[in-house]
N, C-alpha and C. Protein backbone atom coordinates (compact mmCIF):
# COMPACT_ATOMS: atom_id res chain seq x y z
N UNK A 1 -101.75 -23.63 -21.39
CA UNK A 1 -100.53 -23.98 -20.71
C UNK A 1 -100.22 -25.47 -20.88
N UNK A 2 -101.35 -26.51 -20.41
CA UNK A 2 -101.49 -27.52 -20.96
C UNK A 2 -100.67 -28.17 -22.55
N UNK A 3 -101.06 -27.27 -23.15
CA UNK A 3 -100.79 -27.85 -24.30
C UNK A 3 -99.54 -27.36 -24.95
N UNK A 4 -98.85 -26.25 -24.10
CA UNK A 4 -97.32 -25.67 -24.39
C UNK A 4 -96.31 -27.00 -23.66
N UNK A 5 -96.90 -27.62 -22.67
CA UNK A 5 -95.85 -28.33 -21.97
C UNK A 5 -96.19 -29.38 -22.68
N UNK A 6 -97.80 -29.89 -23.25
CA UNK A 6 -97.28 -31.32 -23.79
C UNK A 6 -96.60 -31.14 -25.28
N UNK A 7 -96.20 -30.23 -25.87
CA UNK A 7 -95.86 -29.82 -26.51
C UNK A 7 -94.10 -29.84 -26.80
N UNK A 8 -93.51 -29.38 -25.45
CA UNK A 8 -92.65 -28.99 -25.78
C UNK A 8 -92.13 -30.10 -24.71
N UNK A 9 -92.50 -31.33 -24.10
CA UNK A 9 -92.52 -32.29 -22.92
C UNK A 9 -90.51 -32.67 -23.53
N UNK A 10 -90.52 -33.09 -24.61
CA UNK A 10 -89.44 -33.56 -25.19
C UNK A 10 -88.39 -33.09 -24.63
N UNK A 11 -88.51 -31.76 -24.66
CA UNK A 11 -87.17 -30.27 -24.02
C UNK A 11 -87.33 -30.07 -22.51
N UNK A 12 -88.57 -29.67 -22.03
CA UNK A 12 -88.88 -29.51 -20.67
C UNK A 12 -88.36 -30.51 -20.19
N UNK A 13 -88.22 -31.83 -20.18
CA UNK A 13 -88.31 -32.95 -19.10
C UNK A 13 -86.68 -33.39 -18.92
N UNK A 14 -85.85 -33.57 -20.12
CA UNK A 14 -84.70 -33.25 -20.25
C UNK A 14 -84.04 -32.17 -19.36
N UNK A 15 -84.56 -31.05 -19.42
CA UNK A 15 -83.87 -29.92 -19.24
C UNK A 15 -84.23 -29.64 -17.52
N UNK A 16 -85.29 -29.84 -17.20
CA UNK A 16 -86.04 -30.12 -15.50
C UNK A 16 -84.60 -31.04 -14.80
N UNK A 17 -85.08 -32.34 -15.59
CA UNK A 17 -83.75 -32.80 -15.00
C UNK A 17 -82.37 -32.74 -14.93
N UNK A 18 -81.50 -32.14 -15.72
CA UNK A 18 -80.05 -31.46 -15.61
C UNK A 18 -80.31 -30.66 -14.54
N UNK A 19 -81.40 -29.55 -14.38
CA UNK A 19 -81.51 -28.68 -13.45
C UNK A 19 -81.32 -29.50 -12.05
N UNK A 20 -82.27 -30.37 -11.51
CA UNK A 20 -82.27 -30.78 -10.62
C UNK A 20 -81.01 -31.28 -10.06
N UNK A 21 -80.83 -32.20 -11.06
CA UNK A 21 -78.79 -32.59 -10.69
C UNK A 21 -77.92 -31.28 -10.56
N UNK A 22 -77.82 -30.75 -10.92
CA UNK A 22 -76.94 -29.24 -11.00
C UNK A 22 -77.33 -28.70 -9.72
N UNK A 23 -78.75 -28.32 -8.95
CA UNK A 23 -78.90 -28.22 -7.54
C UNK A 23 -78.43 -29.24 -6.93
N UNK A 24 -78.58 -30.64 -7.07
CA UNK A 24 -78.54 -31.61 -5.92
C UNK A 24 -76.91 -31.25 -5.70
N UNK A 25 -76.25 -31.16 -6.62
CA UNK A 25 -74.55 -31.14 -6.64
C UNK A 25 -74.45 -29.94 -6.18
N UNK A 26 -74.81 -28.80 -6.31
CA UNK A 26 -74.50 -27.57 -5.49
C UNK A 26 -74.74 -27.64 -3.98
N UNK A 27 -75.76 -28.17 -3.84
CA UNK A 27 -76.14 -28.54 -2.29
C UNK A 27 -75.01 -29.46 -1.87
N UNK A 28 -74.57 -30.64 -2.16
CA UNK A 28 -74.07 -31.36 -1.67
C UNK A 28 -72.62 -30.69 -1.66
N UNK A 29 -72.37 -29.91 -2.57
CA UNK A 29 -70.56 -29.20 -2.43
C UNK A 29 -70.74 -28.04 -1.41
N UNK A 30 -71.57 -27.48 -1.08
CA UNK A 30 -72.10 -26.36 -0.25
C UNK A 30 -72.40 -26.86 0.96
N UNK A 31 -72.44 -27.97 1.21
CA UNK A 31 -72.94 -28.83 2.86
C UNK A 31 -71.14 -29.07 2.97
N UNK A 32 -70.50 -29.94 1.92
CA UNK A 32 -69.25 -30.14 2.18
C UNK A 32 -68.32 -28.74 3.16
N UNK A 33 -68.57 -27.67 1.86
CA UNK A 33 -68.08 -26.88 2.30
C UNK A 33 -67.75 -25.90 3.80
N UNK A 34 -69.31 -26.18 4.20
CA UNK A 34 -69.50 -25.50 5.21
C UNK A 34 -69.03 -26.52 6.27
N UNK A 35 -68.93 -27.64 6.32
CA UNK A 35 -68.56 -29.02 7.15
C UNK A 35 -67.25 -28.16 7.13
N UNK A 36 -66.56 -28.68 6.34
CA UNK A 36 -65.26 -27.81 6.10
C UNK A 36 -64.84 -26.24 7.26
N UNK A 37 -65.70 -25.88 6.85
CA UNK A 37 -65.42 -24.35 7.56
C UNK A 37 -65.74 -24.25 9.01
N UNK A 38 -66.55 -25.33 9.20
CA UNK A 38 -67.10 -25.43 10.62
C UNK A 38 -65.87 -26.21 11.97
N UNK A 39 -65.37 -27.00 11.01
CA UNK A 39 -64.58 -27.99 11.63
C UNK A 39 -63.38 -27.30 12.85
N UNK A 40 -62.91 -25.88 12.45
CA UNK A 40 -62.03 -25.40 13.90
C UNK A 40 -62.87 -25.10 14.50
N UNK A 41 -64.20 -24.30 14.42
CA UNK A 41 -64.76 -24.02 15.30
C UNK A 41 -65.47 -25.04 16.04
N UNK A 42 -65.79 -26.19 15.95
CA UNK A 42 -66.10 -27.41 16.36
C UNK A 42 -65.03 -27.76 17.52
N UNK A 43 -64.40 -27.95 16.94
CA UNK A 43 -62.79 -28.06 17.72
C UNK A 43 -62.48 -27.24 19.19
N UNK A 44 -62.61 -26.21 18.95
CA UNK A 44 -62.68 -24.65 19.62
C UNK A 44 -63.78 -24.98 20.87
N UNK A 45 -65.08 -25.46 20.25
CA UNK A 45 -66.22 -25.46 21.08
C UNK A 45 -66.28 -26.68 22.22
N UNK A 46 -64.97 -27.86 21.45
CA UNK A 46 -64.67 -29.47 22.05
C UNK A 46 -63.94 -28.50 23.40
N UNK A 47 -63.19 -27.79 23.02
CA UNK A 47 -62.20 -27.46 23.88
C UNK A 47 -62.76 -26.44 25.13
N UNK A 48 -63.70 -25.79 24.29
CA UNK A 48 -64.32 -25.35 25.97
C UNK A 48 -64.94 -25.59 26.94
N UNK A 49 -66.17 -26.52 26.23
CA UNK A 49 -66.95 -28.26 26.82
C UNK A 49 -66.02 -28.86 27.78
N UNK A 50 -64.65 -29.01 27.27
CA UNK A 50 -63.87 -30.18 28.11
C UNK A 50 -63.32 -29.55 29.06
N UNK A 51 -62.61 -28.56 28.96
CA UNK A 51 -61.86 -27.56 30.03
C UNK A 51 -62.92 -26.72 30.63
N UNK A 52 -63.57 -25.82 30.11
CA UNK A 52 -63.98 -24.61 30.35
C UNK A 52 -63.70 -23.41 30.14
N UNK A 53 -64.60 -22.67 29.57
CA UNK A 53 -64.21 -21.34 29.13
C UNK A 53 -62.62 -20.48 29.77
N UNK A 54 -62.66 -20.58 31.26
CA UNK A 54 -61.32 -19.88 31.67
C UNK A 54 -60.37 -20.95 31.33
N UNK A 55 -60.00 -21.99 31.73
CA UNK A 55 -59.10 -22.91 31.09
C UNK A 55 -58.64 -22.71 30.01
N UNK A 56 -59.47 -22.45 28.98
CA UNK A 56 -60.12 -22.32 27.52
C UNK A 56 -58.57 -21.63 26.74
N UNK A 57 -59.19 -20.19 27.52
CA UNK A 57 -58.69 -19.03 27.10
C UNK A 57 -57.70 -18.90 28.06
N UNK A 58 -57.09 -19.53 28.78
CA UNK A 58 -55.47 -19.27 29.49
C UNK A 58 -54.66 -20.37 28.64
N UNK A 59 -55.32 -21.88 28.03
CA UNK A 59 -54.20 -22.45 27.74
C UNK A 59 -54.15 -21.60 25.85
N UNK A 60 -54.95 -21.22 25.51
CA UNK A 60 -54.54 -20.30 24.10
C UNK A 60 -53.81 -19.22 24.67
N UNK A 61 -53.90 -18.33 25.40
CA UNK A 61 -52.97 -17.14 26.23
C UNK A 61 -51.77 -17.91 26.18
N UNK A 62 -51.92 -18.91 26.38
CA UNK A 62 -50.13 -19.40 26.90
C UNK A 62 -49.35 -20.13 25.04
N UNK A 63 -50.59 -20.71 24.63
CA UNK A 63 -49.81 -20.90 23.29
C UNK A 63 -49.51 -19.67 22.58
N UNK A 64 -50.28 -18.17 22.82
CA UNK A 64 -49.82 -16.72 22.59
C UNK A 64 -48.47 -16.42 22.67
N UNK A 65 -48.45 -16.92 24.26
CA UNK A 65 -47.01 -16.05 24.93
C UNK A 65 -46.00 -17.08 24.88
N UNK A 66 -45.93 -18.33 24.05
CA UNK A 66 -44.93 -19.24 23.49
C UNK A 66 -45.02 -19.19 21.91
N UNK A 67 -45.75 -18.24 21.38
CA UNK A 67 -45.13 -18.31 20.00
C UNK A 67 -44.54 -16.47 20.38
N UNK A 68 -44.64 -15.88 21.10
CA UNK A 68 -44.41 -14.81 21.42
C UNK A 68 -42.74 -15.23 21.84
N UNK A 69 -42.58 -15.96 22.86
CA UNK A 69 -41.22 -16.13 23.07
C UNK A 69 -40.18 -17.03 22.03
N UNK A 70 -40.85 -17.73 21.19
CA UNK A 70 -40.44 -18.16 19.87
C UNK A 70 -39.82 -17.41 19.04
N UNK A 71 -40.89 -16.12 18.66
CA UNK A 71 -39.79 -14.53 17.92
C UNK A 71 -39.14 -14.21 18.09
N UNK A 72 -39.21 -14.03 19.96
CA UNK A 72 -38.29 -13.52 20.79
C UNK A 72 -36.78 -13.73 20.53
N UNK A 73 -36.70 -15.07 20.84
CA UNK A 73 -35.37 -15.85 20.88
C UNK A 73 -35.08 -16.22 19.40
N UNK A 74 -35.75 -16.08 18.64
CA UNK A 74 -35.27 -16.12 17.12
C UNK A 74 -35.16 -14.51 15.99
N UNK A 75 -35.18 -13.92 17.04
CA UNK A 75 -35.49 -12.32 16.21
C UNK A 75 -33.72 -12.37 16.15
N UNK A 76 -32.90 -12.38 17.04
CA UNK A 76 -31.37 -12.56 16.48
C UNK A 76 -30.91 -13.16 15.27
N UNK A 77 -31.52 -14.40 15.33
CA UNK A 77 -31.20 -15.45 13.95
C UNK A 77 -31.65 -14.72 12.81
N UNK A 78 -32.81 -13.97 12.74
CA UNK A 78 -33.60 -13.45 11.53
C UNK A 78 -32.57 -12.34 11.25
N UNK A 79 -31.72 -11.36 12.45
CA UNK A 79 -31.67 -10.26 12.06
C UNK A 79 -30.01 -10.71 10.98
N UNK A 80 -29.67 -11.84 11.65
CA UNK A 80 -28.23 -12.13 11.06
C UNK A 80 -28.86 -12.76 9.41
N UNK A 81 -29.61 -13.45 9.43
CA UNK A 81 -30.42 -13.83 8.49
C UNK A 81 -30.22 -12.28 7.03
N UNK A 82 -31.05 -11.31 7.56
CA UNK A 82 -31.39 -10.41 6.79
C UNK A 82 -29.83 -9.50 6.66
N UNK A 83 -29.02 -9.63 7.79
CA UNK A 83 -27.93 -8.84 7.63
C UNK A 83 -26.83 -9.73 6.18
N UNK A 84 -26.56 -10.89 6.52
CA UNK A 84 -26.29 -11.69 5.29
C UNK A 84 -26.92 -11.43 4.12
N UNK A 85 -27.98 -11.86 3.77
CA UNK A 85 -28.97 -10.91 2.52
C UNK A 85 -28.54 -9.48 1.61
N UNK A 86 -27.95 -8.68 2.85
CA UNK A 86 -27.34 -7.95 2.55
C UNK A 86 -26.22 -7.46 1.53
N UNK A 87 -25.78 -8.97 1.56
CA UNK A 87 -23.98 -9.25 0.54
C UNK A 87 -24.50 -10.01 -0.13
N UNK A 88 -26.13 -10.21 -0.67
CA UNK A 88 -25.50 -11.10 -1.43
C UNK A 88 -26.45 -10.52 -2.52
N UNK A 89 -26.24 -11.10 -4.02
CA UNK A 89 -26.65 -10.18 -5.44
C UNK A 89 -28.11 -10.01 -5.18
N UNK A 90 -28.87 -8.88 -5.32
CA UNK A 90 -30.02 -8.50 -4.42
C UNK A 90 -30.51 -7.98 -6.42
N UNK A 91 -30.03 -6.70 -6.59
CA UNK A 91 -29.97 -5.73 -7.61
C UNK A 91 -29.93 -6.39 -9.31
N UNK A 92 -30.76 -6.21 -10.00
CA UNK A 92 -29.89 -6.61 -10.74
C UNK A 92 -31.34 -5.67 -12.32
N UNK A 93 -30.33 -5.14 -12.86
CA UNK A 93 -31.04 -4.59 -14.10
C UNK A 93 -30.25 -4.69 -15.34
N UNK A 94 -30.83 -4.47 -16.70
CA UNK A 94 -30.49 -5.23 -17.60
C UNK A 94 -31.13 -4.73 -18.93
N UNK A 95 -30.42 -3.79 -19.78
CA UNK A 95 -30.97 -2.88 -20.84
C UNK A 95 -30.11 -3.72 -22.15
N UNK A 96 -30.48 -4.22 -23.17
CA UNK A 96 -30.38 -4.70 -24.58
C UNK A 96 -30.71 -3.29 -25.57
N UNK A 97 -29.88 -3.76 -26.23
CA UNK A 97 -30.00 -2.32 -27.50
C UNK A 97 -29.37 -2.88 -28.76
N UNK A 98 -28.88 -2.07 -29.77
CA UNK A 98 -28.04 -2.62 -30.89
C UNK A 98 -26.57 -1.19 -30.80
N UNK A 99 -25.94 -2.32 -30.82
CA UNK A 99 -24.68 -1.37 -30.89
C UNK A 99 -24.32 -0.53 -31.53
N UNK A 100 -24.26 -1.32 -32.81
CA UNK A 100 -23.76 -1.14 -34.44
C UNK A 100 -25.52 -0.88 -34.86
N UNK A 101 -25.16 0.12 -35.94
CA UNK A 101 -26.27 0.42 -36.87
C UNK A 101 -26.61 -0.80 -37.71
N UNK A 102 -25.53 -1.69 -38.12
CA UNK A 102 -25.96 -2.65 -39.36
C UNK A 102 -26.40 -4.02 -38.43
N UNK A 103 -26.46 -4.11 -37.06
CA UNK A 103 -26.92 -5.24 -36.43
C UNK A 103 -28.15 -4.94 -35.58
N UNK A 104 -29.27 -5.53 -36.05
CA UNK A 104 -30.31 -5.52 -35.38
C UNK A 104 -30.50 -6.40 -34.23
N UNK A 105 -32.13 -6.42 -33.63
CA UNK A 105 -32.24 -7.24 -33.22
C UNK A 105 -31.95 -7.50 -31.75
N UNK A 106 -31.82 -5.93 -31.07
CA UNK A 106 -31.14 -5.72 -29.82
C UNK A 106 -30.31 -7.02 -29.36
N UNK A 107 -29.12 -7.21 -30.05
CA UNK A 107 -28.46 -8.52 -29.75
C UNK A 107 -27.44 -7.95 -28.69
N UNK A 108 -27.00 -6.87 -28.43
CA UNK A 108 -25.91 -6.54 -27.54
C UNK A 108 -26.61 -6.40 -26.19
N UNK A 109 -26.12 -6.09 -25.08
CA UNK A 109 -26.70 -5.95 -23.38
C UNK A 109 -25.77 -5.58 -22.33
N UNK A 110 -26.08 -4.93 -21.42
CA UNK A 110 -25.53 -4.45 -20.12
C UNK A 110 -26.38 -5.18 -19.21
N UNK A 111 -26.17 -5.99 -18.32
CA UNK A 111 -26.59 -6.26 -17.17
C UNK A 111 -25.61 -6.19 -16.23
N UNK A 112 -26.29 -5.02 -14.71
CA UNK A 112 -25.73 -5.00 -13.88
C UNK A 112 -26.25 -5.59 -12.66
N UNK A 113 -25.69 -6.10 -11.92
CA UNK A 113 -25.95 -7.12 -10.69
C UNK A 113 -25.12 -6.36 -9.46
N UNK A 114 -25.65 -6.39 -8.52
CA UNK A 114 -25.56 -5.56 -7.58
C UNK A 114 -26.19 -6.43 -5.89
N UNK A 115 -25.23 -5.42 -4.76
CA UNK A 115 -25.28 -6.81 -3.69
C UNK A 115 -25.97 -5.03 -3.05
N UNK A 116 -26.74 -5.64 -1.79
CA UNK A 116 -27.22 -4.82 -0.97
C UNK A 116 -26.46 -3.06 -0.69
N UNK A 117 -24.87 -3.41 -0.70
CA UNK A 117 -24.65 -2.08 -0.38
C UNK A 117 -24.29 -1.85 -1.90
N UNK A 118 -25.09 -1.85 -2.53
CA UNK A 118 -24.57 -1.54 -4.41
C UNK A 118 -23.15 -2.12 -4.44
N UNK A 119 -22.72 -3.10 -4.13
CA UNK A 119 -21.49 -3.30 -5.02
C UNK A 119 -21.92 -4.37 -5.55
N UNK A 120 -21.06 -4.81 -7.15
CA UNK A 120 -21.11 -5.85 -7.79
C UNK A 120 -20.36 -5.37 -9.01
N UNK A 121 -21.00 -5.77 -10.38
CA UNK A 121 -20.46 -6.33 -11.29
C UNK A 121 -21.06 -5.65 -12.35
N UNK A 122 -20.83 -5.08 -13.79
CA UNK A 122 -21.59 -5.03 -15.04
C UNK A 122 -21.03 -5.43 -16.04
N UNK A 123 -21.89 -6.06 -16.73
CA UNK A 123 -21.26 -7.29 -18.08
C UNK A 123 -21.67 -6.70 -19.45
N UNK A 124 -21.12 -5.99 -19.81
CA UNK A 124 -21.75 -5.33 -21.07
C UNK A 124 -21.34 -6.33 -22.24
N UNK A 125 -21.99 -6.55 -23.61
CA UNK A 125 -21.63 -7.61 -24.47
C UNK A 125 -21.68 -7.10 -25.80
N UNK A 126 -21.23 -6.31 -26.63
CA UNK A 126 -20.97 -5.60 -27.77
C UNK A 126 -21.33 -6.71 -29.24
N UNK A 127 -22.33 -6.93 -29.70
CA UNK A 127 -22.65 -7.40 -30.80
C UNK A 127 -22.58 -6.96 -32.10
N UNK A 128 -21.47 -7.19 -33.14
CA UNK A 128 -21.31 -7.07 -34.41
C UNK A 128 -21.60 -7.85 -35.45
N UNK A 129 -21.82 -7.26 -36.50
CA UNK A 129 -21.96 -8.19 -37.65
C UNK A 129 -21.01 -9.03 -37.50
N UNK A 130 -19.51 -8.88 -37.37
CA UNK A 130 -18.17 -9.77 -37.62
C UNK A 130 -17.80 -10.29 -36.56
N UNK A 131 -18.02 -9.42 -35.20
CA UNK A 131 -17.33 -9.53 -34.24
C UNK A 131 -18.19 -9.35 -32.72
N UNK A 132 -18.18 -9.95 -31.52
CA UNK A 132 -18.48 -9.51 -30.36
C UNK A 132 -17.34 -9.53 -29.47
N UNK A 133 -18.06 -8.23 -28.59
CA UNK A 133 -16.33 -7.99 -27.31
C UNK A 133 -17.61 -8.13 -26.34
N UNK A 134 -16.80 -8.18 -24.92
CA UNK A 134 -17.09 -8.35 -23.69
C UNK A 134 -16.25 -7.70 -23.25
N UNK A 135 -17.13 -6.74 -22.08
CA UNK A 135 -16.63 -6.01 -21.01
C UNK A 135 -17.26 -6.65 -19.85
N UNK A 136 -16.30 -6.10 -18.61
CA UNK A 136 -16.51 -6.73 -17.19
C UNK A 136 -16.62 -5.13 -16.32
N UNK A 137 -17.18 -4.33 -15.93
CA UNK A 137 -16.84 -3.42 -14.89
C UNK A 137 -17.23 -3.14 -13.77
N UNK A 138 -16.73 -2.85 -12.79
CA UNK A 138 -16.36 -3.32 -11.21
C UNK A 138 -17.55 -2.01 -10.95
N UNK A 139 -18.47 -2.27 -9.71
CA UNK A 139 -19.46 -1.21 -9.57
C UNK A 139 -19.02 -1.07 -7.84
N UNK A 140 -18.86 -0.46 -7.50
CA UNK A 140 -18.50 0.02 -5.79
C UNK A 140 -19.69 1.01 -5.50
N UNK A 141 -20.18 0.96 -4.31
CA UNK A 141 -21.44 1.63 -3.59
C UNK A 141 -22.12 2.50 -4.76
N UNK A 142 -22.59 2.01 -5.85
CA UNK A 142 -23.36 2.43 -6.93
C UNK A 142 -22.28 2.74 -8.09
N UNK A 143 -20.78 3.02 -8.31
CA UNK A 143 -20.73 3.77 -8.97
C UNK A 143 -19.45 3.08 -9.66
N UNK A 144 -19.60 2.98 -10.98
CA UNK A 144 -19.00 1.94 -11.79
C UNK A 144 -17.00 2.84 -11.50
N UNK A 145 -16.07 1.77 -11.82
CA UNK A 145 -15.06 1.92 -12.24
C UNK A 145 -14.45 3.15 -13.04
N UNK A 146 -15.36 2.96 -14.38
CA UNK A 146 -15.25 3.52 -15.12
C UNK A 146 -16.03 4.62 -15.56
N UNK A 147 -15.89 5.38 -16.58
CA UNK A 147 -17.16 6.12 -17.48
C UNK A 147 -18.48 5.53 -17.77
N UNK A 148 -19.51 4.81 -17.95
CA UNK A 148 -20.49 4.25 -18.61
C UNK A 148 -21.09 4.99 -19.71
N UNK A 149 -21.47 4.00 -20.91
CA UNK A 149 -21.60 4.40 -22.08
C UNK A 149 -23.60 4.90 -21.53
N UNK A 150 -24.71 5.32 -22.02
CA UNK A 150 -26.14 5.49 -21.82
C UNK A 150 -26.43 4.20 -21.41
N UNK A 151 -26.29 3.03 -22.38
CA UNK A 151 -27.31 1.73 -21.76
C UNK A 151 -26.51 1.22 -20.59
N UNK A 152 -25.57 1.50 -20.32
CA UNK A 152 -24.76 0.92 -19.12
C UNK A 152 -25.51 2.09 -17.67
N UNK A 153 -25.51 3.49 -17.93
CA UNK A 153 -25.51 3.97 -16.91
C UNK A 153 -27.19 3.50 -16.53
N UNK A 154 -27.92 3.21 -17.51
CA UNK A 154 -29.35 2.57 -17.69
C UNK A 154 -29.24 1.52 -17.03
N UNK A 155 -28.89 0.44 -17.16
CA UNK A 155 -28.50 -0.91 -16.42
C UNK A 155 -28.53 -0.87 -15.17
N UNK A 156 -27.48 0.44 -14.72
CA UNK A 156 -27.03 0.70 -13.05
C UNK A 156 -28.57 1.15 -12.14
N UNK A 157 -29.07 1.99 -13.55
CA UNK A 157 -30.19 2.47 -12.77
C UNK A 157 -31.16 1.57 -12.13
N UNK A 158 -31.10 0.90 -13.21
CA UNK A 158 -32.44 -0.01 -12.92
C UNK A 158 -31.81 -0.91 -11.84
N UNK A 159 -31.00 -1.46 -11.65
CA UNK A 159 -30.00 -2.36 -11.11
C UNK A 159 -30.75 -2.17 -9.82
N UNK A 160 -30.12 -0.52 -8.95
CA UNK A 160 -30.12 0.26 -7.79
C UNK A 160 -31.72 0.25 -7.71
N UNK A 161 -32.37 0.18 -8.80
CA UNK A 161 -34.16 0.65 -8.38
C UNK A 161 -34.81 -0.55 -8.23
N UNK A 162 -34.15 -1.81 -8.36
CA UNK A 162 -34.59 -3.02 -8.13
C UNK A 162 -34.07 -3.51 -6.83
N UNK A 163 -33.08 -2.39 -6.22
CA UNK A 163 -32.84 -2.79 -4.61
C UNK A 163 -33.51 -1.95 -3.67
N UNK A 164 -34.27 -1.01 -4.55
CA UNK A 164 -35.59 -0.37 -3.54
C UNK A 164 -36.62 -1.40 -3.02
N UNK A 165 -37.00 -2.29 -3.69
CA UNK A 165 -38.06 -2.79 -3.41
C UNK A 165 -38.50 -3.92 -2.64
């Protein structure tokens, strides 16, 4: 054994020591840590020392029943909050394809945008070799203006399945 370690002393003694540093630093981030984690409950324990356990636990009861009346009196604001939300572009899906056979490159698109009660807008964009058109069509409680071509009625879908969620 002797003569494996004076042997190999060069590697061992090197390598002993990285080890040791690599513990000392784990220990010392692991003391941090737990300092860290300890610190409300420290706090917690100041607070029952100084008051007393019933004190303790009536003045947290009461910071309870003041974030309790906090909701209370703000559950109106939230609900007008979420009722607004409602109107505004919530929906929105969006299928690319190629129009034309001789234009690749899914350069054309339908995106439809959509407000809580499905109304809004679809922008379809027709890409040609020579030429691009733009359409605009009006969508009311899901259901377009017009006829929709496949990637348009695709668009709507996804549109409406992105206001499920």
């Amino acid at each position: 054994m002797n003569v494996f370690i004076e042997a190999n002393a060069n590697i061992l003694l090197p390598a002993a020591l990285i080890l040791g540093i690599v513990a000392v630093t784990a220990v010392i981030l692991l003391v941090a840590r737990m300092r860290r984690l300890q610190r409300p409950f420290s706090e917690m324990a100041g607070l029952y020392d100084d008051l007393g356990t019933e004190d303790s636990l009536q003045l947290l009861l009461k910071g309870v029943d003041e974030n309790r009346e906090f909701i209370r009196g703000h559950g109106e604001d939230l609900r007008l909050i979420l009722e607004g939300l409602e109107g505004c572009f919530n929906g929105i899906g969006m299928v690319k394809y190629n129009a034309f056979e001789d234009v690749g490159g899914n350069q054309s698109y339908s995106i439809c945008i959509l407000t809580g009660q499905k109304n809004g807008f679809m922008l379809t964009n027709l890409v040609g070799r020579n030429s691009t058109r733009g359409y605009a069509i009006e969508v009311k409680s899901g259901v377009a203006e017009r006829e929709l071509g496949s990637e348009e009625t695709e668009a709507l879908a996804y549109s409406i399945k992105s206001l499920e969620k």
